[in-house]
Protein backbone atom coordinates (compact mmCIF):
# COMPACT_ATOMS: atom_id res chain seq x y z
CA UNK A 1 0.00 0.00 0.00
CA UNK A 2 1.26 3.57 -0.58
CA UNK A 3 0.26 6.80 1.37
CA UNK A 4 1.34 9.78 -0.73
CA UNK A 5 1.49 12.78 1.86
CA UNK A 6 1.12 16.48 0.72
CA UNK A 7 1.14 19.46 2.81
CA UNK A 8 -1.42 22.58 1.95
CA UNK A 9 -0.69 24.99 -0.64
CA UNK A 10 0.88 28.84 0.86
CA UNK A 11 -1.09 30.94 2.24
CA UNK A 12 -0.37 34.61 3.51
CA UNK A 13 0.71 32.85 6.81
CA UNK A 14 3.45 31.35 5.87
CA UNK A 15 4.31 33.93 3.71
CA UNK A 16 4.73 36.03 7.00
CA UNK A 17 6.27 32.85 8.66
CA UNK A 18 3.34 33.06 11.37
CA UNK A 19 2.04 30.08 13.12
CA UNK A 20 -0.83 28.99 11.90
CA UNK A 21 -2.45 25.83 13.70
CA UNK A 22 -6.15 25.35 13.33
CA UNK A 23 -7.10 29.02 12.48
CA UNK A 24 -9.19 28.51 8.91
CA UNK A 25 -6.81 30.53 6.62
CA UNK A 26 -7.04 30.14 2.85
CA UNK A 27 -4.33 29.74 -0.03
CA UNK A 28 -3.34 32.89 -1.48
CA UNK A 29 -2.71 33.43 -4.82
CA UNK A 30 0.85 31.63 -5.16
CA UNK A 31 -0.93 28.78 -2.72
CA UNK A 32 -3.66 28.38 -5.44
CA UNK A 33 -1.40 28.21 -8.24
CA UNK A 34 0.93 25.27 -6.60
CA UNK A 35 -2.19 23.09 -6.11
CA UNK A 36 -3.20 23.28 -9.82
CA UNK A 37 0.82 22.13 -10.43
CA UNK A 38 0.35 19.51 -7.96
CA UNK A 39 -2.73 17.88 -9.41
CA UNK A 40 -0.66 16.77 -12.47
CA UNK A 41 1.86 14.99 -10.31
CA UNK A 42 -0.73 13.15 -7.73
CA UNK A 43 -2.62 12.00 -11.31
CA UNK A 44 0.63 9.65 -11.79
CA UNK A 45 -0.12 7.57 -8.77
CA UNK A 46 -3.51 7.11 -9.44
CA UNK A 47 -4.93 6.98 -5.88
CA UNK A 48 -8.17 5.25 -4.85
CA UNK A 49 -8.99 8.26 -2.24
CA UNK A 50 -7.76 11.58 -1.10
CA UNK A 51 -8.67 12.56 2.68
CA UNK A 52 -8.27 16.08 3.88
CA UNK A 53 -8.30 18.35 6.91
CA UNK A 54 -11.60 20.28 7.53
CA UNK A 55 -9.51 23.47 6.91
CA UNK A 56 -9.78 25.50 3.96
CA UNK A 57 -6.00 25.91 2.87
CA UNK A 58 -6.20 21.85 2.84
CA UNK A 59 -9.31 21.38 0.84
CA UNK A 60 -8.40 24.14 -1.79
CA UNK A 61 -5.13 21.95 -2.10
CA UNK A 62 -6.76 19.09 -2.69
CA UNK A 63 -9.74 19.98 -4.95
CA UNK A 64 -7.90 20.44 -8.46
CA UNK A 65 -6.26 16.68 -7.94
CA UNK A 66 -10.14 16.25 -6.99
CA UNK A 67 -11.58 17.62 -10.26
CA UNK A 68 -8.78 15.90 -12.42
CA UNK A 69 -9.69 12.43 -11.02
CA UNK A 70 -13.46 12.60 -10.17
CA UNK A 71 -12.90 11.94 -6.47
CA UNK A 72 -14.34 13.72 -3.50
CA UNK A 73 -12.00 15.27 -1.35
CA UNK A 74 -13.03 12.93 2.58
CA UNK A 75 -12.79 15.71 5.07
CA UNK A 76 -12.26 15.22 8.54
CA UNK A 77 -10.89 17.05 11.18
CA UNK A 78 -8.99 13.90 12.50
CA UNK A 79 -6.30 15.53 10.15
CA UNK A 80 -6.55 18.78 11.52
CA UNK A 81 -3.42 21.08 12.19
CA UNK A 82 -1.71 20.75 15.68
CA UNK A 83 -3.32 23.47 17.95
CA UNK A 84 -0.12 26.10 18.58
CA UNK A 85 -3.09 27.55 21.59
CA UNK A 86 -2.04 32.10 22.30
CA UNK A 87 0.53 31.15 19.46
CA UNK A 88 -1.53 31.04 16.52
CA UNK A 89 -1.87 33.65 13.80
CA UNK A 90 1.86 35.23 15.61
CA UNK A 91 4.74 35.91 14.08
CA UNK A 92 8.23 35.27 15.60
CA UNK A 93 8.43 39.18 16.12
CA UNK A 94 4.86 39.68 17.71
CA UNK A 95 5.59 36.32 19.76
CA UNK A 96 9.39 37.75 20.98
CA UNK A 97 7.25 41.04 21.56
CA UNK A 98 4.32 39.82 23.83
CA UNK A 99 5.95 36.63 25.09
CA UNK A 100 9.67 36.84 25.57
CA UNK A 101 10.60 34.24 28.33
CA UNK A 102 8.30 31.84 26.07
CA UNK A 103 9.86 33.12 23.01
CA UNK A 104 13.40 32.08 24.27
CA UNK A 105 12.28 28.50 25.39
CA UNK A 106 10.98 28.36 21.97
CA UNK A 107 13.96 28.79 20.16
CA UNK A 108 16.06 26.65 22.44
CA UNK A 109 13.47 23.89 22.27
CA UNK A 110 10.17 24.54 20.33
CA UNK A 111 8.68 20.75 21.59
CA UNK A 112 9.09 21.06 24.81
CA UNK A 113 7.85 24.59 25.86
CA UNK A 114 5.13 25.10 27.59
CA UNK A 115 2.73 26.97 25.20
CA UNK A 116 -0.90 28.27 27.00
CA UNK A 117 -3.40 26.56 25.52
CA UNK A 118 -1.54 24.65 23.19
CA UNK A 119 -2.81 20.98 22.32
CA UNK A 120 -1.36 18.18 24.98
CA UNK A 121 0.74 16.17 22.79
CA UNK A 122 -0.73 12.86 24.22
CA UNK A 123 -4.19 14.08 22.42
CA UNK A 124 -2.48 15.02 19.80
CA UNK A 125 -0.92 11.64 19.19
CA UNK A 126 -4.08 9.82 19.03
CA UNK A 127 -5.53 12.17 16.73
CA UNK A 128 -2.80 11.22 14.47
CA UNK A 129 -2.82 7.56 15.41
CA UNK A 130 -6.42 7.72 14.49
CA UNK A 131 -5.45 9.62 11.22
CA UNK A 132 -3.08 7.06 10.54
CA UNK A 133 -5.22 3.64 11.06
CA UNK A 134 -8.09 5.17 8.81
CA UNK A 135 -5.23 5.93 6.03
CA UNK A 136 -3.74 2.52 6.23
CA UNK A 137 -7.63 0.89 6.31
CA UNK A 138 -8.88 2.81 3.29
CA UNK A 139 -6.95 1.98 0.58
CA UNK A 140 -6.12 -2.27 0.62
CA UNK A 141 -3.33 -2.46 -1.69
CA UNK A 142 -4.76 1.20 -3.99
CA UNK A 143 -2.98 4.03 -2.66
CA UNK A 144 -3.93 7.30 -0.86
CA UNK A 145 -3.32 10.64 -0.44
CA UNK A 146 -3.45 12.82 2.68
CA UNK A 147 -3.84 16.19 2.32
CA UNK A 148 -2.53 18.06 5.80
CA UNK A 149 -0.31 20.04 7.36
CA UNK A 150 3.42 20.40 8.65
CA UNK A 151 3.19 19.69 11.85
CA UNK A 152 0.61 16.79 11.40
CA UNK A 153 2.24 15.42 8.46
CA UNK A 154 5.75 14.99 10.32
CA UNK A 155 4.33 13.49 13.36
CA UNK A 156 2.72 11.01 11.41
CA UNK A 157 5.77 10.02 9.68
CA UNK A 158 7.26 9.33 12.86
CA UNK A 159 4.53 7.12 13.36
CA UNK A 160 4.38 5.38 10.50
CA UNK A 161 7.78 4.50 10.66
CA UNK A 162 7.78 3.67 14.77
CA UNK A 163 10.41 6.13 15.79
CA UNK A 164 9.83 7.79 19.03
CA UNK A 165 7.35 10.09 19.41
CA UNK A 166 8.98 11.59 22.29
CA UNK A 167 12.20 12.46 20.39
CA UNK A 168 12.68 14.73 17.88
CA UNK A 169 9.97 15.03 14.49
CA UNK A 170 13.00 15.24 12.02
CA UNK A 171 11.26 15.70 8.67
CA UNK A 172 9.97 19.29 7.07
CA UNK A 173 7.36 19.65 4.69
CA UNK A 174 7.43 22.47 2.03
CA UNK A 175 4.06 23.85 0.87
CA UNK A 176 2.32 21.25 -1.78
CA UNK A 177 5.35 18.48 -1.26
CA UNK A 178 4.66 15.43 -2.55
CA UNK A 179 6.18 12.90 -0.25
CA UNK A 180 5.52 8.69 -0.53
CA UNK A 181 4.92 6.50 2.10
CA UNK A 182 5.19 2.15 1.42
CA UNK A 183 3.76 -0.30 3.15
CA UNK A 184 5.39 -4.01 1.53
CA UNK A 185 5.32 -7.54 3.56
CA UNK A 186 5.06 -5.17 7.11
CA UNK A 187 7.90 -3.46 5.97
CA UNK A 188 7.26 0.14 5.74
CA UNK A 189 9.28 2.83 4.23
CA UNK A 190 9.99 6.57 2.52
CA UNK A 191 9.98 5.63 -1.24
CA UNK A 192 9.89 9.72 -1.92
CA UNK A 193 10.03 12.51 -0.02
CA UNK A 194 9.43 16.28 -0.25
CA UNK A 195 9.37 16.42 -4.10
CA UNK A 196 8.47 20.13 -5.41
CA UNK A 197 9.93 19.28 -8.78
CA UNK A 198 6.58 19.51 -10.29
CA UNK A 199 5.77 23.53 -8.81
CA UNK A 200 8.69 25.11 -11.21
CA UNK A 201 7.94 23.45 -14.36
């Protein structure tokens, strides 16, 4: 079974490198134009499904691949962003400005700092645990694509692979990424990972 992985087209967020987590923004105008790019490339695995977040800047990612293959984007909010809690919609400069002491422990250690409000990371596990077994249940042998988010998307790599979840989330997305997850004889692997090739031709 493959999973093919894809993380949201920009939007004016990350333009502006703020954190987004589940606030509902849209692509912008670059953001729009990578998922149109993108729904060439996902048409050359030929997937079964394609599941989304509930948020916007996910579905608008998805729904050109959508058109192109005469699928219906399955939203849930199982795949929903991690919550970043007072965080969200800040830049680094408005967090350093209203939050210094946090914004310190942040850029010593962003996982463990104590964010108000912020999602527990045991909840946020089993959200993607849950994300996970419906991914790996969907398909049978056809594969799938997930349509999410950084911070989602590298945590369940981690998963998927059975590294620790307590140790560091090594892998970065950039925006509409086409990365490749295989499942062969239990043996799972990377087969491709953070491939943009397809947004510059």
């Amino acid at each position: 079974m493959r999973i093919v992985l894809v993380r949201h087209g920009q939007t004016t967020a990350n333009a502006e490198n703020r954190f987004q987590g589940q606030i509902d923004f849209p692509l912008n105008e670059l953001g729009v134009q990578q998922a149109e790019r993108l729904a060439g490339q996902l048409n050359k695995y030929n997937p079964y499904r394609i599941f989304t977040s509930d948020l916007r800047r996910s579905i608008q990612t998805a729904e050109p691949t959508a058109r192109l293959l005469c699928l219906k984007p399955e939203q849930s909010p199982i795949f929903r962003e991690y919550s970043w809690g007072e965080l969200e919609g800040l830049s680094w400069a408005e967090i350093k400005e209203r939050y210094p002491a946090l914004f310190s422990r942040l850029r010593r250690d962003l996982r463990s700092a104590a964010i108000p409000n912020q999602e527990p990371l045991n909840i946020f596990r089993k959200r993607v645990q849950k994300g996970l077994s419906m991914l790996l249940s969907s398909g049978g042998s056809q594969t799938v694509v997930l349509v999410g988010h950084g911070r989602y998307l590298n945590a369940m790599v981690v998963e998927y692979l059975g590294l620790d979840f307590n140790g560091p989330w090594p892998f970065s997305f950039a925006s509409a990424a086409v990365t490749v997850l295989e499942e062969v004889a239990e043996r799972r692997r990377i087969i491709r990972f953070n491939e943009d090739f397809h947004l510059t031709k």
